[in-house]
C-alpha atoms as a PDB file:
ATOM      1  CA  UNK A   1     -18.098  -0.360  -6.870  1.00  0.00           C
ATOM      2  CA  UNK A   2     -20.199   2.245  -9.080  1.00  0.00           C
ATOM      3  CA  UNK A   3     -22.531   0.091 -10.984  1.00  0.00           C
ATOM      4  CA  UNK A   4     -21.129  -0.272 -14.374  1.00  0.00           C
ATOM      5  CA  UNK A   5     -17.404   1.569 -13.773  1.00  0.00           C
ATOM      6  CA  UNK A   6     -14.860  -0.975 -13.935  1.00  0.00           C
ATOM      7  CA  UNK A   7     -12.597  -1.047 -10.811  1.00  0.00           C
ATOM      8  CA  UNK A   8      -8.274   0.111 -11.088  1.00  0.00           C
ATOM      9  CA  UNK A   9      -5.894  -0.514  -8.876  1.00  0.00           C
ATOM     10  CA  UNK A  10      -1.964   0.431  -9.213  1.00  0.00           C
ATOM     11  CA  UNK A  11       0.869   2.042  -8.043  1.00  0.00           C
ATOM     12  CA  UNK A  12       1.577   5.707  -7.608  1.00  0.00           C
ATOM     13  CA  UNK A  13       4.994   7.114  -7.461  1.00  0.00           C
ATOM     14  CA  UNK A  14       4.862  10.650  -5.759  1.00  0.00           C
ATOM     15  CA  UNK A  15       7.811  12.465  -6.087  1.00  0.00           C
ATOM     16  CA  UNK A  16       9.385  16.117  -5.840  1.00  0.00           C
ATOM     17  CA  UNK A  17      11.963  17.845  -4.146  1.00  0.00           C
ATOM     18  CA  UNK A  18      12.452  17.859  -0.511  1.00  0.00           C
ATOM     19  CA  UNK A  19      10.017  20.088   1.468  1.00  0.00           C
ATOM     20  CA  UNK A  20       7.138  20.403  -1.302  1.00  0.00           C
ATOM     21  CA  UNK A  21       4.571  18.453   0.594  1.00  0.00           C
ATOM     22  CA  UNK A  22       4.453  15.020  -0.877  1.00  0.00           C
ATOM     23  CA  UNK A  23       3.549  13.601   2.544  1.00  0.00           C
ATOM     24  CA  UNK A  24       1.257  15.684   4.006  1.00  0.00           C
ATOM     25  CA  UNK A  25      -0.288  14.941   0.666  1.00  0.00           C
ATOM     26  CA  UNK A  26      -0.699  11.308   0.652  1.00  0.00           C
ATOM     27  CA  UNK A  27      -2.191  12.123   4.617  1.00  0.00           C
ATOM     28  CA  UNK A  28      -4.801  14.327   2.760  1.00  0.00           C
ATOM     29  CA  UNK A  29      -5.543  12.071   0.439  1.00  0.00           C
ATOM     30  CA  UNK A  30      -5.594   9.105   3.264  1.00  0.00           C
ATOM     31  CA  UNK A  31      -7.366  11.229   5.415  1.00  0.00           C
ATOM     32  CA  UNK A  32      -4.862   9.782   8.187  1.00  0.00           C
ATOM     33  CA  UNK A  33      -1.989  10.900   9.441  1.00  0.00           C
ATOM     34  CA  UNK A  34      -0.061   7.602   7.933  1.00  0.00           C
ATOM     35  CA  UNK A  35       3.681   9.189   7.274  1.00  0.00           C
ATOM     36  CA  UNK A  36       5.937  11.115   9.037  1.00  0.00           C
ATOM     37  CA  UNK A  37       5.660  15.340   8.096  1.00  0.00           C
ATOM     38  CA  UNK A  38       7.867  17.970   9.058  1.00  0.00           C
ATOM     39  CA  UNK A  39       9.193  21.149   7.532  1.00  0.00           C
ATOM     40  CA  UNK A  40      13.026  19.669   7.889  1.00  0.00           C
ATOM     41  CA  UNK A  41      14.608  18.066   4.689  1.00  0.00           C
ATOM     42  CA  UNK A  42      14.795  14.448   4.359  1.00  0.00           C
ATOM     43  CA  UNK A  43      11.648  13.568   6.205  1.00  0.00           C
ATOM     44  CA  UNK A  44      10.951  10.813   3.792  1.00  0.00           C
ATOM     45  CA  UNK A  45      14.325   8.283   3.506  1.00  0.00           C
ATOM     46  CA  UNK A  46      12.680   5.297   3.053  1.00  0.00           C
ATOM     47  CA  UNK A  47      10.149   4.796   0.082  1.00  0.00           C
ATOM     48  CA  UNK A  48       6.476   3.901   2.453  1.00  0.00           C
ATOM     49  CA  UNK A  49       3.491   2.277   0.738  1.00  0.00           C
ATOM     50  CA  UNK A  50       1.241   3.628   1.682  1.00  0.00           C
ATOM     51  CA  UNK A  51      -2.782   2.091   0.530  1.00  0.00           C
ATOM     52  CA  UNK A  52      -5.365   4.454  -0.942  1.00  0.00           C
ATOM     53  CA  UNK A  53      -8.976   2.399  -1.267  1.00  0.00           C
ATOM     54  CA  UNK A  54     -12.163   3.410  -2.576  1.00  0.00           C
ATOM     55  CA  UNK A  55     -15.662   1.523  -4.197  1.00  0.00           C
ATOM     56  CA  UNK A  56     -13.619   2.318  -7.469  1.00  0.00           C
ATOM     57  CA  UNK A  57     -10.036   2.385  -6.955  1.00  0.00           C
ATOM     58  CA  UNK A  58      -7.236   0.850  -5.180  1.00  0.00           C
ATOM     59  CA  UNK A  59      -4.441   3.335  -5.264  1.00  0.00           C
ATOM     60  CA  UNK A  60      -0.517   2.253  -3.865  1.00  0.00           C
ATOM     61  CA  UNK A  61       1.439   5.535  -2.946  1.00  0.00           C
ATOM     62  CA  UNK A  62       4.591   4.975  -2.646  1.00  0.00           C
ATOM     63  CA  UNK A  63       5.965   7.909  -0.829  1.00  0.00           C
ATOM     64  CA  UNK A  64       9.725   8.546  -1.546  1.00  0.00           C
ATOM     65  CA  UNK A  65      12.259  10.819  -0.284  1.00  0.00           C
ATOM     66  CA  UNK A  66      12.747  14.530  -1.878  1.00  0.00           C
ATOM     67  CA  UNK A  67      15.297  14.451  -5.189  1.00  0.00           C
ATOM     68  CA  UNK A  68      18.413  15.806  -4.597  1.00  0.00           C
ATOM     69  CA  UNK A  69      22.602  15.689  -5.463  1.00  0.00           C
ATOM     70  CA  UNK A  70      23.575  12.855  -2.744  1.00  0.00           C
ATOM     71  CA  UNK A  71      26.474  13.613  -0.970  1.00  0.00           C
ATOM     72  CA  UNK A  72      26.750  10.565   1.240  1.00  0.00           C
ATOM     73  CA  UNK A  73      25.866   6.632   1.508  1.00  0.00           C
ATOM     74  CA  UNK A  74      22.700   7.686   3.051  1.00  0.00           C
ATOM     75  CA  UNK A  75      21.504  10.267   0.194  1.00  0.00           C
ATOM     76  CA  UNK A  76      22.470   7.106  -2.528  1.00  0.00           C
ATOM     77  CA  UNK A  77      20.376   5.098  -0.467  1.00  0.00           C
ATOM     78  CA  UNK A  78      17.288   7.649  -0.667  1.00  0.00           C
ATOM     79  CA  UNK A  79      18.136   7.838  -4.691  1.00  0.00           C
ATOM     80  CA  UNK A  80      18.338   3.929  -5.142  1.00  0.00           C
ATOM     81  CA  UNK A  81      14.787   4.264  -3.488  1.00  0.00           C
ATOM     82  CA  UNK A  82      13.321   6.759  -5.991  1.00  0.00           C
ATOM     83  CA  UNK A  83      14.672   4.961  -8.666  1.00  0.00           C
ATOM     84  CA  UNK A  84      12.624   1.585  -7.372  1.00  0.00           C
ATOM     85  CA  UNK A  85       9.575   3.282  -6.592  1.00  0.00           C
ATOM     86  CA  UNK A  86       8.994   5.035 -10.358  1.00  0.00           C
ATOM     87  CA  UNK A  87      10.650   1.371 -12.233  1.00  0.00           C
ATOM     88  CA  UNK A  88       7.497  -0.111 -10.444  1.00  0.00           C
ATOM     89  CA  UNK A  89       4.975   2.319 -10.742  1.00  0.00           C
ATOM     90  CA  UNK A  90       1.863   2.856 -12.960  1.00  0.00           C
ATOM     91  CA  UNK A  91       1.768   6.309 -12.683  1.00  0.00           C
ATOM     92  CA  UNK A  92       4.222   9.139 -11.305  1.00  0.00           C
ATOM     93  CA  UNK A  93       2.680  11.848  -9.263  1.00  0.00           C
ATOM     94  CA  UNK A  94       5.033  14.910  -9.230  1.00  0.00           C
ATOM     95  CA  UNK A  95       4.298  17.351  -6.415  1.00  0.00           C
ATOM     96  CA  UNK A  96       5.994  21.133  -6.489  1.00  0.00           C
ATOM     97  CA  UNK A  97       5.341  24.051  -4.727  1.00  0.00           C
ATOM     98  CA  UNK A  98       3.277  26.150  -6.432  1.00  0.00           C
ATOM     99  CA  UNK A  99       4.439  29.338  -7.517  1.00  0.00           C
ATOM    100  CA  UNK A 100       8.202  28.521  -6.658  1.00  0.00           C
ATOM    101  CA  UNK A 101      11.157  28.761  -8.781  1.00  0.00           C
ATOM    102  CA  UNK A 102      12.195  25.262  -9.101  1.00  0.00           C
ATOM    103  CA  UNK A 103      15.332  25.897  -7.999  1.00  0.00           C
ATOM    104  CA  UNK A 104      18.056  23.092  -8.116  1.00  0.00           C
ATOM    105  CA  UNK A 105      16.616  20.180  -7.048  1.00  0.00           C
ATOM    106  CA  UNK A 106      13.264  21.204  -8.486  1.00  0.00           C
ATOM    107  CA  UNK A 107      15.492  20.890 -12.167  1.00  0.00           C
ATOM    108  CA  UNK A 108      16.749  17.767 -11.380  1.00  0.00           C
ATOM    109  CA  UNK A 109      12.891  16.457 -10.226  1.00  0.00           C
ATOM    110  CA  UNK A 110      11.952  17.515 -14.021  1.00  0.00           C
ATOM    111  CA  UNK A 111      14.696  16.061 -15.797  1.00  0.00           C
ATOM    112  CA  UNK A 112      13.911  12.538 -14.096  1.00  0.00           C
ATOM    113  CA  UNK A 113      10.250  13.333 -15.021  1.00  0.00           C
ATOM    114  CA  UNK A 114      11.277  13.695 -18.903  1.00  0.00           C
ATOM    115  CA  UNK A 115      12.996  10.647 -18.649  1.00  0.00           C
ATOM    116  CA  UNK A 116      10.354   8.542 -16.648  1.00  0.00           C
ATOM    117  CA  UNK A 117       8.606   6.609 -19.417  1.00  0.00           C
ATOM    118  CA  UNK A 118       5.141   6.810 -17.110  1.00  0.00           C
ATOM    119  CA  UNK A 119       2.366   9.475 -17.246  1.00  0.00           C
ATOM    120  CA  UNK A 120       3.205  12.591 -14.716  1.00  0.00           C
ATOM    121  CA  UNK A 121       0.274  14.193 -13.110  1.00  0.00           C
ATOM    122  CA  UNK A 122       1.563  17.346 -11.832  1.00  0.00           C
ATOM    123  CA  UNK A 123      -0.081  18.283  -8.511  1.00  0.00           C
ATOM    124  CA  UNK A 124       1.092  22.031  -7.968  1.00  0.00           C
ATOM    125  CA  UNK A 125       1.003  22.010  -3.953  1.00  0.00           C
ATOM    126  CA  UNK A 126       0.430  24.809  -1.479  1.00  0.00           C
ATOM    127  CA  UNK A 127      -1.518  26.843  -3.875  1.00  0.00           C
ATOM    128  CA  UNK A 128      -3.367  28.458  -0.908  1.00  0.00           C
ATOM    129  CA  UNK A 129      -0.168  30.376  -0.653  1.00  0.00           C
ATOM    130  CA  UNK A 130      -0.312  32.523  -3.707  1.00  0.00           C
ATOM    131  CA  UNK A 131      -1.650  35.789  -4.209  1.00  0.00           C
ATOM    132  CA  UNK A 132      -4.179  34.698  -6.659  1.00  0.00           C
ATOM    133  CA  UNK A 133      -5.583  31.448  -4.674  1.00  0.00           C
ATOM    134  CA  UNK A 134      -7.927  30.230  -7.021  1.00  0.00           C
ATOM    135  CA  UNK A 135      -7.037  27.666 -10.152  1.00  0.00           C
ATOM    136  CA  UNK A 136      -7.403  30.594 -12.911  1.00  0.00           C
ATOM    137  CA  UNK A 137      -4.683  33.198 -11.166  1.00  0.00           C
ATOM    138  CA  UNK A 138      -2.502  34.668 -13.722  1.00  0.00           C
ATOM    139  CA  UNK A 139       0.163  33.735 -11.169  1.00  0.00           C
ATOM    140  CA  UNK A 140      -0.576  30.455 -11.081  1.00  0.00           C
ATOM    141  CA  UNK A 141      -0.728  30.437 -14.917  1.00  0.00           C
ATOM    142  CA  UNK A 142       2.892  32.352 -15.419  1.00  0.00           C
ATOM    143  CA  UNK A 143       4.765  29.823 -13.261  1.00  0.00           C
ATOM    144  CA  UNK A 144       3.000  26.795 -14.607  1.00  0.00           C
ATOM    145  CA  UNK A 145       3.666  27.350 -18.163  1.00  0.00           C
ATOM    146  CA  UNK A 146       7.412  26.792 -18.653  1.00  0.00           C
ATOM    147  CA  UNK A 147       7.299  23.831 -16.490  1.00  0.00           C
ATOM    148  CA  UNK A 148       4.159  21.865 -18.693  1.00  0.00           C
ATOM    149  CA  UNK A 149       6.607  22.731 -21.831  1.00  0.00           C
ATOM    150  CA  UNK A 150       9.115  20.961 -20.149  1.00  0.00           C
ATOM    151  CA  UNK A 151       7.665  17.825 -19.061  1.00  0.00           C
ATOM    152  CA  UNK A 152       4.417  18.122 -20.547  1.00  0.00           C
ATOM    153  CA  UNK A 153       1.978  16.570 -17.765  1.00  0.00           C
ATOM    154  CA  UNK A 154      -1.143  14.068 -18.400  1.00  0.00           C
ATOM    155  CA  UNK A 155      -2.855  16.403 -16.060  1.00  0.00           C
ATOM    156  CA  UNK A 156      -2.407  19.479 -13.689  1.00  0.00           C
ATOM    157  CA  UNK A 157      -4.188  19.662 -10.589  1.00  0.00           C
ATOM    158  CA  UNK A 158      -3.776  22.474  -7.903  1.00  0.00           C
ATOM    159  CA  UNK A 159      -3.688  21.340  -4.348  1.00  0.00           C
ATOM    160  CA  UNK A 160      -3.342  22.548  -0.851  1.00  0.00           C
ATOM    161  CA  UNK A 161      -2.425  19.728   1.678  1.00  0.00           C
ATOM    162  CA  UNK A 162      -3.179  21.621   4.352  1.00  0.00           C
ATOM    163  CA  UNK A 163      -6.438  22.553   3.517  1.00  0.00           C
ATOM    164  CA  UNK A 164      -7.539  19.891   1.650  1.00  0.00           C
ATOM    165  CA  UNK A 165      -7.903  21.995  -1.655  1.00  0.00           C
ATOM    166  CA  UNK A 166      -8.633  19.776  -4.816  1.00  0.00           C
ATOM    167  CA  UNK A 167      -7.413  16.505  -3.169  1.00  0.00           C
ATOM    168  CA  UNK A 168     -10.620  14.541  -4.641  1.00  0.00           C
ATOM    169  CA  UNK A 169      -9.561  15.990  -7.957  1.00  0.00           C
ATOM    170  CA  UNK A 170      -5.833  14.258  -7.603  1.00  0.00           C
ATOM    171  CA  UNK A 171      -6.974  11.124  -6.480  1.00  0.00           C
ATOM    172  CA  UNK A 172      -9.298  10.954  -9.501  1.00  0.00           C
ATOM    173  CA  UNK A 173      -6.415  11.871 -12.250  1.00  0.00           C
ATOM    174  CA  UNK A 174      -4.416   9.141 -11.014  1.00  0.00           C
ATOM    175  CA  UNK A 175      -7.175   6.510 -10.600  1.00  0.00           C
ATOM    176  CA  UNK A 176      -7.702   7.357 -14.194  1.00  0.00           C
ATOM    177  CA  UNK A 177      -4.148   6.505 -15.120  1.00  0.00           C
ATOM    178  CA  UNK A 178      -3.861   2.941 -13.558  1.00  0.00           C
ATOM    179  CA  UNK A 179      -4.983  -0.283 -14.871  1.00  0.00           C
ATOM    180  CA  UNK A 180      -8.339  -2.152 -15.025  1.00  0.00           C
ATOM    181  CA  UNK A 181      -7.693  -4.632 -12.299  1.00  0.00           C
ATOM    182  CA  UNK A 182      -8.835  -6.074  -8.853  1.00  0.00           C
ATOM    183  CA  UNK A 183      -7.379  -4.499  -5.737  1.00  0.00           C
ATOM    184  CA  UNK A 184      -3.678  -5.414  -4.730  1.00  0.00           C
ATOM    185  CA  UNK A 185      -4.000  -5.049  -0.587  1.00  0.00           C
ATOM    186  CA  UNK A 186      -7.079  -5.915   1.263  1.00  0.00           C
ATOM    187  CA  UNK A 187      -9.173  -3.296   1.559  1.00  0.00           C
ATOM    188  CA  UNK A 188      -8.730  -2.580   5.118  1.00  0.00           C
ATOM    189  CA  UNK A 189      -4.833  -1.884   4.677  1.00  0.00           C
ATOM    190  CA  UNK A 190      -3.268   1.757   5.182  1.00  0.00           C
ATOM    191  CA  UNK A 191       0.365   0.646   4.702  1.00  0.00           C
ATOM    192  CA  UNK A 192       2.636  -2.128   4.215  1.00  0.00           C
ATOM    193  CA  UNK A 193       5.117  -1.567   6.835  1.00  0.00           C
ATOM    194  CA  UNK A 194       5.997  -3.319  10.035  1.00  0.00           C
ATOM    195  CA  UNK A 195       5.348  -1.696  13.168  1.00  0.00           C
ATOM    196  CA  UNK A 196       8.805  -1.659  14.377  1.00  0.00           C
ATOM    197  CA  UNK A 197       9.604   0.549  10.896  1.00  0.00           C
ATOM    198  CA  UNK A 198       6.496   2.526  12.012  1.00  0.00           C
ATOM    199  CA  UNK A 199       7.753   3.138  15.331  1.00  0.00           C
ATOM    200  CA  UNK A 200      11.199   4.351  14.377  1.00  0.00           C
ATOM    201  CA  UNK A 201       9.334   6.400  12.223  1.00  0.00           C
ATOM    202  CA  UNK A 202       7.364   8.123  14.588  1.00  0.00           C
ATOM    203  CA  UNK A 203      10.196   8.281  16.902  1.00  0.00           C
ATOM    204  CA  UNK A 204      12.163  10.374  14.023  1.00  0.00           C
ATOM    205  CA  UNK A 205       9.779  12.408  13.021  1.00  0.00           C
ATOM    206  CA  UNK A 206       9.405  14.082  16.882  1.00  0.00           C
ATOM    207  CA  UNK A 207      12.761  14.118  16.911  1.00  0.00           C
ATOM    208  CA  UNK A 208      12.347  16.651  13.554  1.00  0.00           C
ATOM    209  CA  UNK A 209       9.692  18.472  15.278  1.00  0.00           C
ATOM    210  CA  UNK A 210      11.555  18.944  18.327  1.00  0.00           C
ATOM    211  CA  UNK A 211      15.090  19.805  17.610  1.00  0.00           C
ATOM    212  CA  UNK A 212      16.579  22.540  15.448  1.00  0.00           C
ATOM    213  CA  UNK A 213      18.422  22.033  11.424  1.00  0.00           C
ATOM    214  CA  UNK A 214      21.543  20.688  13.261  1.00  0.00           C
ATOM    215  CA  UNK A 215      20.740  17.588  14.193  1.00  0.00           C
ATOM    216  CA  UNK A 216      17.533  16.027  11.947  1.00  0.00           C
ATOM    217  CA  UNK A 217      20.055  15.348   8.533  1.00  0.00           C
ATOM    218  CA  UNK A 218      22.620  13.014  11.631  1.00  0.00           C
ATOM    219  CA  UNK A 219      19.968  11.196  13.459  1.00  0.00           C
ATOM    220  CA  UNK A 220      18.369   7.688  12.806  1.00  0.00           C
ATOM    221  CA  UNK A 221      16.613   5.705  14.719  1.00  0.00           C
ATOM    222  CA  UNK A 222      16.828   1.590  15.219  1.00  0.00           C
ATOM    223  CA  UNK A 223      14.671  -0.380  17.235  1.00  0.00           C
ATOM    224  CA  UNK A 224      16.716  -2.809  18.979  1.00  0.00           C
ATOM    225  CA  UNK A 225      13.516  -4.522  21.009  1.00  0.00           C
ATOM    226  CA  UNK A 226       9.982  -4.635  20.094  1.00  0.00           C
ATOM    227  CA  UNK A 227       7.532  -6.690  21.827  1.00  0.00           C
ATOM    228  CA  UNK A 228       3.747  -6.288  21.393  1.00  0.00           C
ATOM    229  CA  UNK A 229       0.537  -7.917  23.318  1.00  0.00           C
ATOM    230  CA  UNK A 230      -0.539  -9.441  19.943  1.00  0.00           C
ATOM    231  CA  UNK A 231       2.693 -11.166  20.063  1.00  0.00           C
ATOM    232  CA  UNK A 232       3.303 -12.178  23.399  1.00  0.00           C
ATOM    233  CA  UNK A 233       0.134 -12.670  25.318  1.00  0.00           C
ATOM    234  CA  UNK A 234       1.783 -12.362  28.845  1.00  0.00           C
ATOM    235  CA  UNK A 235       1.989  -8.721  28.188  1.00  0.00           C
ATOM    236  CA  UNK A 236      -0.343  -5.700  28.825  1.00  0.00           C
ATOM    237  CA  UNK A 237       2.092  -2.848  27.094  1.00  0.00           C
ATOM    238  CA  UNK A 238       4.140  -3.104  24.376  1.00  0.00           C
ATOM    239  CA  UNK A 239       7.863  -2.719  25.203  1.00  0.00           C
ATOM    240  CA  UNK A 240       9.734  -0.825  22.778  1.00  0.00           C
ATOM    241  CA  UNK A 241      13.665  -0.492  23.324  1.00  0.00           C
ATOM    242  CA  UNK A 242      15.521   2.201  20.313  1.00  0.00           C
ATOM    243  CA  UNK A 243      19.035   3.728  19.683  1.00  0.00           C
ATOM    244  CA  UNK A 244      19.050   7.221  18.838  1.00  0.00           C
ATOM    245  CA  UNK A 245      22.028   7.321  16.491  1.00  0.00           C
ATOM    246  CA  UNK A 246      23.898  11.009  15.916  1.00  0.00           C
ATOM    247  CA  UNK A 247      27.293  11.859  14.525  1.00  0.00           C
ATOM    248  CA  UNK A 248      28.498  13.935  17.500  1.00  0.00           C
ATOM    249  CA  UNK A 249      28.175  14.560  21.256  1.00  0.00           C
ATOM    250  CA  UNK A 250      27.089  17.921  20.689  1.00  0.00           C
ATOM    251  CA  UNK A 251      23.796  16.446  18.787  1.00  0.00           C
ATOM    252  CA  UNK A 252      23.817  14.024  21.653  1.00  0.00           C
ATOM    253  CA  UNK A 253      23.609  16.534  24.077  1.00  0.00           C
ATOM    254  CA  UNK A 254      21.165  18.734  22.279  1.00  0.00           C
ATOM    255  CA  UNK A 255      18.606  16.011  21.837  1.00  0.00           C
ATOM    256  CA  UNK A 256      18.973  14.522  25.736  1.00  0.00           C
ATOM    257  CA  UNK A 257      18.384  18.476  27.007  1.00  0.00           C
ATOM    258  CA  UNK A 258      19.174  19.830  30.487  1.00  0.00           C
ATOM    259  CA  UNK A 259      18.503  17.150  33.187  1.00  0.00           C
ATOM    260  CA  UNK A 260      17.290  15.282  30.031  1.00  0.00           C
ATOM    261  CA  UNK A 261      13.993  17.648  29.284  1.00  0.00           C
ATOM    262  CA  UNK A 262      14.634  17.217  25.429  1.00  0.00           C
ATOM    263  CA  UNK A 263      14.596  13.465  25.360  1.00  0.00           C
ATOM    264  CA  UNK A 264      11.574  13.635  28.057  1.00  0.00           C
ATOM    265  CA  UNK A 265       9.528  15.045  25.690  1.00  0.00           C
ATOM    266  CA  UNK A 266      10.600  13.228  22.319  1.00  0.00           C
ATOM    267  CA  UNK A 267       9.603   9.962  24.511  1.00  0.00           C
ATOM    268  CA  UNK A 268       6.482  11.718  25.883  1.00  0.00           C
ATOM    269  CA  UNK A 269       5.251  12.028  22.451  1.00  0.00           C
ATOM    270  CA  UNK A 270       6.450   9.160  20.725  1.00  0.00           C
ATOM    271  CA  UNK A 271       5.042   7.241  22.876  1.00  0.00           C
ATOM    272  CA  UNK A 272       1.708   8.913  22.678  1.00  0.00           C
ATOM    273  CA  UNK A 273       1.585   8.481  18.741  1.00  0.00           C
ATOM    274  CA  UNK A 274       2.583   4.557  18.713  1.00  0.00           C
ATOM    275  CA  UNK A 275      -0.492   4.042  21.435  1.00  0.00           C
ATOM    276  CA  UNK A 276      -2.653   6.067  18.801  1.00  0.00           C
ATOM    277  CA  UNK A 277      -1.481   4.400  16.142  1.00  0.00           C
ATOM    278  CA  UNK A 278      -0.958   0.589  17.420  1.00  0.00           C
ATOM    279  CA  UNK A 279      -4.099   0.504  19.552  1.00  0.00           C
ATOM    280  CA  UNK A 280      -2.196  -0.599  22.819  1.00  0.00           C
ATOM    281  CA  UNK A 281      -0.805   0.560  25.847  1.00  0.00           C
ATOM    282  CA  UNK A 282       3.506   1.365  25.236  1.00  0.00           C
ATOM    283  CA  UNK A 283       6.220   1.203  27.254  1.00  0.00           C
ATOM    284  CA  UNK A 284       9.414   3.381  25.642  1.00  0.00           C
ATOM    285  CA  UNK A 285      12.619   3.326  26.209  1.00  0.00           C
ATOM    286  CA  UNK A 286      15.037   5.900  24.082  1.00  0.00           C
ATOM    287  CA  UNK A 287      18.749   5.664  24.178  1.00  0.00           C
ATOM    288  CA  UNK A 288      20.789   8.305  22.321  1.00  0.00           C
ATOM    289  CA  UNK A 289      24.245   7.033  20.999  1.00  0.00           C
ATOM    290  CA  UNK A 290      27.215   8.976  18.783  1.00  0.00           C
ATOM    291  CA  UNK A 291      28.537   7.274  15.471  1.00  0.00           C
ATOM    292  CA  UNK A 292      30.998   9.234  13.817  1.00  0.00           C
ATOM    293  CA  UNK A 293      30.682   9.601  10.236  1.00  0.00           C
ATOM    294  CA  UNK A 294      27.674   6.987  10.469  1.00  0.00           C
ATOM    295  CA  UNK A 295      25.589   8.606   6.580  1.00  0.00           C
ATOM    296  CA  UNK A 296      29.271   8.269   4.916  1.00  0.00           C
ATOM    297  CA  UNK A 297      29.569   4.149   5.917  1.00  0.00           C
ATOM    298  CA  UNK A 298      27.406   1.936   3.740  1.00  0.00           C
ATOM    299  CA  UNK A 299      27.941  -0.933   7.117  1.00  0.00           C
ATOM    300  CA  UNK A 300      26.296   1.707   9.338  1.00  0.00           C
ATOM    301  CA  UNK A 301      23.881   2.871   7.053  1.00  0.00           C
ATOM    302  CA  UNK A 302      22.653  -0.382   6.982  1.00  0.00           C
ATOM    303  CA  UNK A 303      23.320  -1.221  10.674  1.00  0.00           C
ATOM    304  CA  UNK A 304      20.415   2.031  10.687  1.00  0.00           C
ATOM    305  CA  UNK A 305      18.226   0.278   9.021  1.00  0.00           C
ATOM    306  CA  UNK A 306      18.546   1.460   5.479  1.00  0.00           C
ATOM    307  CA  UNK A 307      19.084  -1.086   3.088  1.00  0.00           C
ATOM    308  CA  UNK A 308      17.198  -2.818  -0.250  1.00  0.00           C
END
């Protein structure tokens, strides 16, 4: 800790529409690739804490999925979870695209800003993609200015995820913004998740990469088996058994591939990401099933995994 600067710690709500970059921000600001990122919608279902900590500041991001009109038991799920993560928060963190007309979902995000009750600091993402780049461009400027009127944010910080533009800057408006306080994880903590949630989130999010829009808004993932050497000594690999759950055979039959290429490679690198991530050797095993219907049921929605 910086001598005489008191030490914060609290919890950050990022939120935005889907497909702004609120995860690839909290992995810039981590400087690890801790959630799942893709350019599909509904990347993020589950609100992840995820554990910022510095000599000054313990931040909790709690990652949650994009805003939007829910039109099944799954996309009331995702809102119950925004809903938690900003009623427990210190702070909210709202993340648009920069430059972007908000657009539907990006007047809903606002509307739940005015009514948050929390400080907002506004980080205006992908700036790197407008024609005048740096924080003074007039274009910057004319989009911003309706918006501040609207839900008039503590702060405004321009960022680009992918190139790490101003993500210092963010971390220090929110630090700013939570209590006076010692730190809430240990200091060596990224997330609080299990690894089984962490491995059906890794397993999703090649599925995203991998596959086209058809299938990533019908597939979840449940791990049905998950042993580990820390758990059972007798073991050298992990074994990890999961159901691939879609909503019909044609989604079943994109994601297997001819002579099963598709699921091949979803395994491949799954499997290569939990032995990053878990520090131990892993043995996979994916089986793809059809549920009909499955994001309308609240039983199968929670069957996926999805549940408070």
């Amino acid at each position: 800790m910086s001598e005489g600067k008191s030490f914060r710690a609290g919890f950050v709500a990022l939120v935005g529409a889907p497909n702004v970059g609120k995860s690839s921000i909290i992995n810039a600001m981590l400087g690890e690739r801790a959630v799942a990122v893709s350019d599909k919608p509904q990347t993020t279902r589950n609100a992840v804490r995820c554990v910022l900590t510095t000599g000054d500041c313990q931040l909790v991001i709690v990652d949650t999925p994009g805003i939007h009109k829910p039109r099944f038991a799954l996309g009331e799920f995702m809102t119950r979870e925004i809903e938690s993560a900003l009623e427990s928060a210190d702070v909210a963190c709202l993340v648009l695209e920069a430059g972007r007309p908000l657009g539907e979902n990006g007047a809903r995000v606002c509307v739940r800003m005015e009514h948050a009750g929390l400080p907002v600091v506004l980080a205006a993402n992908k700036i790197d993609k407008l024609s005048s780049p740096d924080n003074g461009g007039e274009d910057f400027w004319r989009w911003l200015e309706p918006i501040q009127k609207r839900i008039h944010p503590a702060a405004v910080v321009p960022v680009s995820a992918l190139y790490g533009t101003n993500i210092e800057t963010l971390r220090d408006e929110l630090a700013n913004r939570v209590p006076e306080g010692g730190p809430i994880y240990p200091d060596d903590v990224l997330m609080d998740t299990t690894e089984r949630f962490l491995a059906e989130e890794i397993i999703r999010e090649r599925i995203l990469l991998c596959t086209e829009q058809e299938v990533p808004h019908s597939v979840a993932v449940r791990v049905e088996e998950f042993k580990s050497p820390d758990e059972y000594r007798e073991l050298k690999k992990a074994v990890i058994r999961a159901d691939i759950i879609v909503e019909r055979s044609g989604q079943k039959g994109i994601l297997i591939g001819e002579r099963g290429s598709k699921l091949k490679q979803i395994k491949a690198e799954a499997r290569a990401e939990m032995e990053r991530r878990f520090g131990y050797p892993v043995t996979l095993n994916l089986w793809v099933k059809v549920k009909p219907g499955w994001r309308k049921s609240i039983t199968e929605i929670q069957r996926a995994g999805y549940r408070r």
